[in-house]
C-alpha atoms as a PDB file:
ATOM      1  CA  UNK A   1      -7.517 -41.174 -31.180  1.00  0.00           C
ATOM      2  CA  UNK A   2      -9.630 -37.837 -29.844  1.00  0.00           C
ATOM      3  CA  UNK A   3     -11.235 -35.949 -32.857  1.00  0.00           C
ATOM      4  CA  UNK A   4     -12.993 -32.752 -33.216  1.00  0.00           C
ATOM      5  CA  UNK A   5     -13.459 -30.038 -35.741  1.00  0.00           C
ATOM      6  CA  UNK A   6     -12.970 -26.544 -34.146  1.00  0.00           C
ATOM      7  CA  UNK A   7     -13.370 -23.188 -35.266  1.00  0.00           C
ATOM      8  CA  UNK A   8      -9.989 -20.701 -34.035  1.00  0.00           C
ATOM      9  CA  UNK A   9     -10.467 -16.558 -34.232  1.00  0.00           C
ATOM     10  CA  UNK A  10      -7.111 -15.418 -34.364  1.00  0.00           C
ATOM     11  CA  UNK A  11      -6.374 -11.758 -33.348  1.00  0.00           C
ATOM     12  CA  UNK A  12      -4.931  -9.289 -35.939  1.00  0.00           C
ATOM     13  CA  UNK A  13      -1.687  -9.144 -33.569  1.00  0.00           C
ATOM     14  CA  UNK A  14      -1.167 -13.150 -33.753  1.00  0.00           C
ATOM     15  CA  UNK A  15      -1.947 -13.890 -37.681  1.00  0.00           C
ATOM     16  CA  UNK A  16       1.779 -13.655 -38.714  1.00  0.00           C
ATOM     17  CA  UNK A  17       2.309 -16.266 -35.939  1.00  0.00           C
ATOM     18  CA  UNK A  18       3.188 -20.303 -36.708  1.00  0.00           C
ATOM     19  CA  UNK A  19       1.180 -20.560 -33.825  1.00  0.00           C
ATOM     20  CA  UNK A  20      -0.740 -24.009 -35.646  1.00  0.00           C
ATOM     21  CA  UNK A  21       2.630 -25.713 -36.086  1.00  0.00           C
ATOM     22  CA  UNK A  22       3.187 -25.728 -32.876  1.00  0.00           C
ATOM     23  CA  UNK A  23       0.135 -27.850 -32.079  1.00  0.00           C
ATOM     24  CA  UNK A  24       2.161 -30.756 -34.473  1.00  0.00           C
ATOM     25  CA  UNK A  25       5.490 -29.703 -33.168  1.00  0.00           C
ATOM     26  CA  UNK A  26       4.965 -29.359 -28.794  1.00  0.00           C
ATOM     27  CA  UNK A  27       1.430 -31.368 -28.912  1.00  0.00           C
ATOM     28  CA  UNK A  28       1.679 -34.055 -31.161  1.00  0.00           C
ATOM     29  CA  UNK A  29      -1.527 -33.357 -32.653  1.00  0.00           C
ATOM     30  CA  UNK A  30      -2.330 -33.819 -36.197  1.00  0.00           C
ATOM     31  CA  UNK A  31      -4.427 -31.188 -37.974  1.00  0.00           C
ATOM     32  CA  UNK A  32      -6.501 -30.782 -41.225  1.00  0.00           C
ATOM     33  CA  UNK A  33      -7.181 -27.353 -42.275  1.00  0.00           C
ATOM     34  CA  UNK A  34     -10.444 -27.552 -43.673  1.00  0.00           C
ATOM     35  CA  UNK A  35     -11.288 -23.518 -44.487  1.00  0.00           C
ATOM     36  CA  UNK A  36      -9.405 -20.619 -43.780  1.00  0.00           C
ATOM     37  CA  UNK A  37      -9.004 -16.936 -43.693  1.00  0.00           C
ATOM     38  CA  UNK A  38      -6.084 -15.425 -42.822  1.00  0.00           C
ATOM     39  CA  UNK A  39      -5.027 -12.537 -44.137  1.00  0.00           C
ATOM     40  CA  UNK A  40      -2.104  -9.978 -42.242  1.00  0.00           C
ATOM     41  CA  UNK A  41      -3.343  -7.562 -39.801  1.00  0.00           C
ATOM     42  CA  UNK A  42      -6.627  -8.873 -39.719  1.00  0.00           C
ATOM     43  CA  UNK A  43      -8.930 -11.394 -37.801  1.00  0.00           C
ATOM     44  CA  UNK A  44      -7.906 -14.423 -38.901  1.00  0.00           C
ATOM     45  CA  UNK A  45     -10.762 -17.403 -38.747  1.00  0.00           C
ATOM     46  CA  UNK A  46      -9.663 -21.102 -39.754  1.00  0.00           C
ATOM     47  CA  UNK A  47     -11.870 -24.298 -39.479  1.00  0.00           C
ATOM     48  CA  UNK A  48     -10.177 -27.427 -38.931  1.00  0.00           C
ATOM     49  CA  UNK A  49      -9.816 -30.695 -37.751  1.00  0.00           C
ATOM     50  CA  UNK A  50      -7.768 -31.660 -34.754  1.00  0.00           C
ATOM     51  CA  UNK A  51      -6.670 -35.740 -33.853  1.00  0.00           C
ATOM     52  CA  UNK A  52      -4.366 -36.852 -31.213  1.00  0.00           C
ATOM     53  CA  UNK A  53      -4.869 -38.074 -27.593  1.00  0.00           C
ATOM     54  CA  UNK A  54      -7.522 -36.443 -25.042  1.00  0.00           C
ATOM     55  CA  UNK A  55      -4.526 -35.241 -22.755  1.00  0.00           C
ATOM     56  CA  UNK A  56      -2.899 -33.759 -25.789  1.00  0.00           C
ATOM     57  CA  UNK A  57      -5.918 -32.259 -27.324  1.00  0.00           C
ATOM     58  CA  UNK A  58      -6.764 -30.740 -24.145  1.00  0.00           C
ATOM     59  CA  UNK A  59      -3.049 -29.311 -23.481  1.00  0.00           C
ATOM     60  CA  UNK A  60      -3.221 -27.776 -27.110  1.00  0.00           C
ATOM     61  CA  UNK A  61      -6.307 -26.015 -27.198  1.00  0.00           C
ATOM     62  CA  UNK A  62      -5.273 -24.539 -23.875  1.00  0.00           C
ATOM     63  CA  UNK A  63      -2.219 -23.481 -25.698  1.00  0.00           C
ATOM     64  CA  UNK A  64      -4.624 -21.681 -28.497  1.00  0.00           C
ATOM     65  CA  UNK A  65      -5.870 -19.885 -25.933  1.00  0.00           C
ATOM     66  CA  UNK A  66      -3.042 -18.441 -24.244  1.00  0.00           C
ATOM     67  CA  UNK A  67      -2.110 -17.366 -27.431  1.00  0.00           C
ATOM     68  CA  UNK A  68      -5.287 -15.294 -27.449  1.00  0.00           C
ATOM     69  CA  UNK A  69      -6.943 -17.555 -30.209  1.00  0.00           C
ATOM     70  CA  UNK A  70     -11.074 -17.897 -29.152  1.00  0.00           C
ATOM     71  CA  UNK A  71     -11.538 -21.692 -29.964  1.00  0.00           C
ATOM     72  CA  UNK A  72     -14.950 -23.116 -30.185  1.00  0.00           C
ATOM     73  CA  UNK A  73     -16.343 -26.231 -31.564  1.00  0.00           C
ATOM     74  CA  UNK A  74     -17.850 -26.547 -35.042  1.00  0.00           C
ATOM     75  CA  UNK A  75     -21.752 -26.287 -33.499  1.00  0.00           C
ATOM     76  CA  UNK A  76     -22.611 -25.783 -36.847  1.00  0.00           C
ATOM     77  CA  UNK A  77     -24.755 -27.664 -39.699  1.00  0.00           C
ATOM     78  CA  UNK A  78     -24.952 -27.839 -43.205  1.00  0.00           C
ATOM     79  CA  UNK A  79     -28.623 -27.968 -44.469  1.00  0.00           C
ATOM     80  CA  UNK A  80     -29.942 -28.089 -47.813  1.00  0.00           C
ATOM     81  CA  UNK A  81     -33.613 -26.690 -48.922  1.00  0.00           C
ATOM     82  CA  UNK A  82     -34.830 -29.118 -51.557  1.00  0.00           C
ATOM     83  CA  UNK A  83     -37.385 -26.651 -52.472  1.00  0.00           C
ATOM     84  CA  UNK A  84     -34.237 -24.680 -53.635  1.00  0.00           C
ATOM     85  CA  UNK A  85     -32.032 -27.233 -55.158  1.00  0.00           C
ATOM     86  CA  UNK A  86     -31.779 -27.454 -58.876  1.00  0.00           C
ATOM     87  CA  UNK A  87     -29.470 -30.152 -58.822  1.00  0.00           C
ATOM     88  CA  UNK A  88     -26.883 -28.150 -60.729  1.00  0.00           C
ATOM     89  CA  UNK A  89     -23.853 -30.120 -59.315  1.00  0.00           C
ATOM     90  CA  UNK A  90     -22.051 -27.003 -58.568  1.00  0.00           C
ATOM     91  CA  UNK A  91     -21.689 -27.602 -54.915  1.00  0.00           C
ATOM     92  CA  UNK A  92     -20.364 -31.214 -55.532  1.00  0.00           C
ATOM     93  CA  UNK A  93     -16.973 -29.436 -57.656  1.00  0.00           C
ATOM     94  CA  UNK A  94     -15.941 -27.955 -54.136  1.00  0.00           C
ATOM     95  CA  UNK A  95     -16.952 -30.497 -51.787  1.00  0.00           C
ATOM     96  CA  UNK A  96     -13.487 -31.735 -49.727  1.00  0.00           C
ATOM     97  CA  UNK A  97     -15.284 -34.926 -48.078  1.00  0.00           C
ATOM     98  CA  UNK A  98     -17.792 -36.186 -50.794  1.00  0.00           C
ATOM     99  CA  UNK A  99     -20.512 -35.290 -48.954  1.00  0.00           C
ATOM    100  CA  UNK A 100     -22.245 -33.874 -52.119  1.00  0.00           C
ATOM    101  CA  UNK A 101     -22.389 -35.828 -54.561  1.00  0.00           C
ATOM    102  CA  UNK A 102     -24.222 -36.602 -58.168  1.00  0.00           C
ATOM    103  CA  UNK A 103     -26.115 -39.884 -58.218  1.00  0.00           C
ATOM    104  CA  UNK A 104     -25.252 -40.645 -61.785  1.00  0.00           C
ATOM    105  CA  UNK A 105     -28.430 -42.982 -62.056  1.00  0.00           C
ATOM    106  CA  UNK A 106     -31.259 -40.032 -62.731  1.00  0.00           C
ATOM    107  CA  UNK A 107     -28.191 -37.221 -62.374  1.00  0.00           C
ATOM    108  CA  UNK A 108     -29.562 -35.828 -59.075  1.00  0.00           C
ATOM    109  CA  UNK A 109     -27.512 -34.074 -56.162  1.00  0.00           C
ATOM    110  CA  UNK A 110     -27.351 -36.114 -52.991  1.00  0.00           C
ATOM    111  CA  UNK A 111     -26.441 -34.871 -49.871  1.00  0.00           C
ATOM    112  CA  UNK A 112     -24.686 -37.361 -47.212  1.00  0.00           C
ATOM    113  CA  UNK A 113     -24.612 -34.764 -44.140  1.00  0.00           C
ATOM    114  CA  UNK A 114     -22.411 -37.837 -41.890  1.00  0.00           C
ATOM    115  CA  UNK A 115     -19.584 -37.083 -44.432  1.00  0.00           C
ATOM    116  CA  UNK A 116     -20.212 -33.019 -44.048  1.00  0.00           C
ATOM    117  CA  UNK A 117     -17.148 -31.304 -42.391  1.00  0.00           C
ATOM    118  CA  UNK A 118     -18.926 -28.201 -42.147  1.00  0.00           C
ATOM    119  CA  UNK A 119     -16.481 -26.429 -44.484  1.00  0.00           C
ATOM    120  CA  UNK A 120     -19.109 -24.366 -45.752  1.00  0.00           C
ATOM    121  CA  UNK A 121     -17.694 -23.979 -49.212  1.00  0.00           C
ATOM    122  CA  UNK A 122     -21.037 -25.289 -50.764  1.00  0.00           C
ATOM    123  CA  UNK A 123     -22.647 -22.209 -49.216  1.00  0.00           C
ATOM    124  CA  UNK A 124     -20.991 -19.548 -51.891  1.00  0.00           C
ATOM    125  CA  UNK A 125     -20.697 -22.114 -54.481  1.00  0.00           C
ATOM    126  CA  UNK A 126     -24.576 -23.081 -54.962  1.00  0.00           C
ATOM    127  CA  UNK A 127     -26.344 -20.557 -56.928  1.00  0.00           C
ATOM    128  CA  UNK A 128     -29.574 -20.410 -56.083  1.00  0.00           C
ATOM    129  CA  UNK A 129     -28.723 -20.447 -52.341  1.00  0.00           C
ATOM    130  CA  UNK A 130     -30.345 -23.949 -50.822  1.00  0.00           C
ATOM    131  CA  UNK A 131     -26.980 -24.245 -49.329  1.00  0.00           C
ATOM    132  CA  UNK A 132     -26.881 -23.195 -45.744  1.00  0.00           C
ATOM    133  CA  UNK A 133     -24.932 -22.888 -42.613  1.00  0.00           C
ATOM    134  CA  UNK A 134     -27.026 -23.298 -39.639  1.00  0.00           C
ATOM    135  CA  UNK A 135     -26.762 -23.392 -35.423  1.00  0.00           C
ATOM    136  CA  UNK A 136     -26.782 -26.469 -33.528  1.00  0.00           C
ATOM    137  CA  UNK A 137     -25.822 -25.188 -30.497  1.00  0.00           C
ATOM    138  CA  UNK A 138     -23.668 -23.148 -28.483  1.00  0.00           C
ATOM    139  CA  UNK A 139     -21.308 -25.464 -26.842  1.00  0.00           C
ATOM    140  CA  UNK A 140     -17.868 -24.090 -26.226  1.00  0.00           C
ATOM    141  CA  UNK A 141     -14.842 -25.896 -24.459  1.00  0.00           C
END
């Protein structure tokens, strides 16, 4: 099984589409939607995760594209600043993948960034901002 987490741009003519059920439907991929934005005549932007075979994946994101969706993969990080962290716990109530979590023994956030999906809904929640969203690289299909 092929996996990668991508990030789509959909144009503000193609929102209204069911263009990501056809990815399931024509592909046979399997998708997780992990954030998204789509609201009618707007940009539309939608993180998720997309599993099937190489051949498949391949034939699907060329499909996203001829649709006029810009796919790119998730070259993106989530960091924490210590220096920051209070260790409120708010960031662990919104966390999808457990990647945040409270270590119950002294009541401390820990961060596990292997389980990170890059979601980014830590970022908004954390209030004092050691949340962050940063470059890895630039590395398009």
């Amino acid at each position: 099984m092929y996996s990668k987490i991508l990030i789509l741009r959909f144009p503000k003519t193609e929102v209204e589409k069911p263009i990501v059920c056809y990815l399931v439907k024509d592909y046979d991929l399997i998708f997780n939607i992990l954030n998204a934005a789509v609201l009618p005549r707007k940009e539309g932007i939608m993180v998720l995760e997309l599993s099937g075979t190489k051949k498949n994946f391949k034939e699907g994101v060329k499909y996203l594209r001829e649709q006029g969706v810009h796919v790119q993969n998730a070259s993106q990080e989530v960091k924490r600043t210590m220096k920051k962290c209070t260790h409120c716990g708010a960031c662990t109530a919104v966390c999808p993948t457990s990647a945040l979590f409270i270590q119950r023994s002294d009541m401390s956030v820990d961060f596990d960034q292997k389980k990170c999906s890059v979601c980014e809904l830590c970022v908004p929640a954390c209030p004092t901002r050691a949340m962050e969203v940063r470059p890895t690289n630039k590395a398009f299909f």
